[in-house]
Structures are given as structure tokens and as C-alpha cells.
Protein backbone atom coordinates (compact mmCIF):
# COMPACT_ATOMS: atom_id res chain seq x y z
CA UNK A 1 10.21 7.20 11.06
CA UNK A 2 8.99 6.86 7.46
CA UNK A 3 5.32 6.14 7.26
CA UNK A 4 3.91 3.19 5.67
CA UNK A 5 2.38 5.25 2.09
CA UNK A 6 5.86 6.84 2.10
CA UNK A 7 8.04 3.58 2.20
CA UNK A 8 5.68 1.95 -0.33
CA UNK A 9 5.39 4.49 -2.64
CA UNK A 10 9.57 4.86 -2.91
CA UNK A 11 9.68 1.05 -3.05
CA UNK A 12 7.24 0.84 -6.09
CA UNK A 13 9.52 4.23 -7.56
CA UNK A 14 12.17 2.04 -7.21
CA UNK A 15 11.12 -1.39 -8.66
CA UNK A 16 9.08 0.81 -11.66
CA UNK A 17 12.06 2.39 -12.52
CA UNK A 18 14.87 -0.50 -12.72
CA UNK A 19 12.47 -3.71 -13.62
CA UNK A 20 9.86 -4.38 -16.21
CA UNK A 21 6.45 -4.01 -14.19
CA UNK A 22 4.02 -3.27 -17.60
CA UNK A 23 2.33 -0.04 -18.37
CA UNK A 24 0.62 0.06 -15.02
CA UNK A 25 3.29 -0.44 -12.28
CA UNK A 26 0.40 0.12 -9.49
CA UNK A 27 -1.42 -2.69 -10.99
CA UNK A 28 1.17 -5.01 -8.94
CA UNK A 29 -0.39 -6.38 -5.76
CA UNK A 30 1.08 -5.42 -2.48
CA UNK A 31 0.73 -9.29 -1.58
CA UNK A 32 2.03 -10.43 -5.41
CA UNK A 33 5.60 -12.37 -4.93
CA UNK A 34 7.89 -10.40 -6.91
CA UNK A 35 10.08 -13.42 -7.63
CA UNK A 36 6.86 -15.33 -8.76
CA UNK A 37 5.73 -12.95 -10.84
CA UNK A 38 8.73 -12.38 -12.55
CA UNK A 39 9.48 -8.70 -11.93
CA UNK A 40 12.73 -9.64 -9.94
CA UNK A 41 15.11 -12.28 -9.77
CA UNK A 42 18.26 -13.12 -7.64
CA UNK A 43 20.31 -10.80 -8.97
CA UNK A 44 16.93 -8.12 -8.90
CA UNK A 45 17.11 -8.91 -5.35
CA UNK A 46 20.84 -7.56 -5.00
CA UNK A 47 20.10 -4.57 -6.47
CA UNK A 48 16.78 -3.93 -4.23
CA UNK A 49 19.07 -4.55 -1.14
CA UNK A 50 21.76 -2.13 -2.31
CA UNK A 51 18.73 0.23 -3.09
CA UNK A 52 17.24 -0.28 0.51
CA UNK A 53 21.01 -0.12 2.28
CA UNK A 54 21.75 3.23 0.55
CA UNK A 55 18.33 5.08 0.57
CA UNK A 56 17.47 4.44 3.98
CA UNK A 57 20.77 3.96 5.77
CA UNK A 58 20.44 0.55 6.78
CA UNK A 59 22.12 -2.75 6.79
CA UNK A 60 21.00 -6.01 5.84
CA UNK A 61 22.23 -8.85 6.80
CA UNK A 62 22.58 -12.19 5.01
CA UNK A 63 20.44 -13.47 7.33
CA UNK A 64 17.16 -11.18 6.66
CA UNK A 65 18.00 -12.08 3.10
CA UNK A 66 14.61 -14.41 3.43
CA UNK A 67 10.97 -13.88 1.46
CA UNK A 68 9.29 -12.92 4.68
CA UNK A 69 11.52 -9.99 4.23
CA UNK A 70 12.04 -9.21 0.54
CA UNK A 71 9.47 -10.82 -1.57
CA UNK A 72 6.42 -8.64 -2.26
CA UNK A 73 6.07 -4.89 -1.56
CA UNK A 74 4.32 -5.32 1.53
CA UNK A 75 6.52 -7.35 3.48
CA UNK A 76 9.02 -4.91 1.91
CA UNK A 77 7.49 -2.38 3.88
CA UNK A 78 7.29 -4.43 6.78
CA UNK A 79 10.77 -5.08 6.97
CA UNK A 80 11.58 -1.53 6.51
CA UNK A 81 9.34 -0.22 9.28
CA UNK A 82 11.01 -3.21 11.24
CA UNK A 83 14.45 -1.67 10.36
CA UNK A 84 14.12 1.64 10.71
């Protein structure tokens, strides 16, 4: 199992490099709603899914498709140390 630095620091590689975070990409909260904030929408969601899926070998149901599970980088990480 990934540790917790690890899965956050490829999540905020990932959302740095495919959404518009600022200059300072670590300036972004772990707690900060991405949706709310702007730096994702519904389709930005899609694409972190397919990111997740593929990078850690997971699937992800339509179900866990929720903001408990997908809407900041913490409960990101959560999920993923949930998952995997």
C-alpha cells in the first residue's frame, strides 16, 4: 500500500498538471472543495476518475462517484487508501 504523502503528492501532480491551480499549486488546501473552488468541474471529475482507475488499478463505481469521495485532495486520499 501507497502511503498517505505518496498518494497526495501524485494527486496534486495530477490536478497541477491537467487544471488551472495558479502559480502555486501547493497553495490549494487539502480540505478546499475542488468543485467550489473552481479547479474542477463535472467533466474535471471524469478525467480525475479515469486518472485514479488507470494509475492505481482500481475501479470506481458510479456509486463512490459522491464528494465524500472525490471533492478535495484529502478525501481523495482517503478514498484511495480506502481502495487500495
Amino acid at each position: 500500500m501507497r502511503d498517505r504523502i505518496d498518494l497526495e503528492r501524485d494527486v496534486r501532480r495530477f490536478l497541477a498538471d491537467n487544471f488551472p491551480l495558479g502559480k502555486d499549486a501547493t497553495a490549494l488546501s487539502g480540505t478546499d472543495s475542488l468543485l467550489e473552488a473552481g479547479v474542477i468541474d463535472s467533466t474535471g471529475v471524469l478525467e480525475l476518475v479515469g486518472f485514479l482507475e488507470d494509475h492505481y488499478s482500481i475501479s470506481i463505481s458510479d456509486e463512490e462517484l459522491l464528494p465524500e469521495n472525490l471533492d478535495s485532495v484529502d478525501t481523495i486520499v482517503q478514498f484511495l487508501q480506502r481502495k487500495l
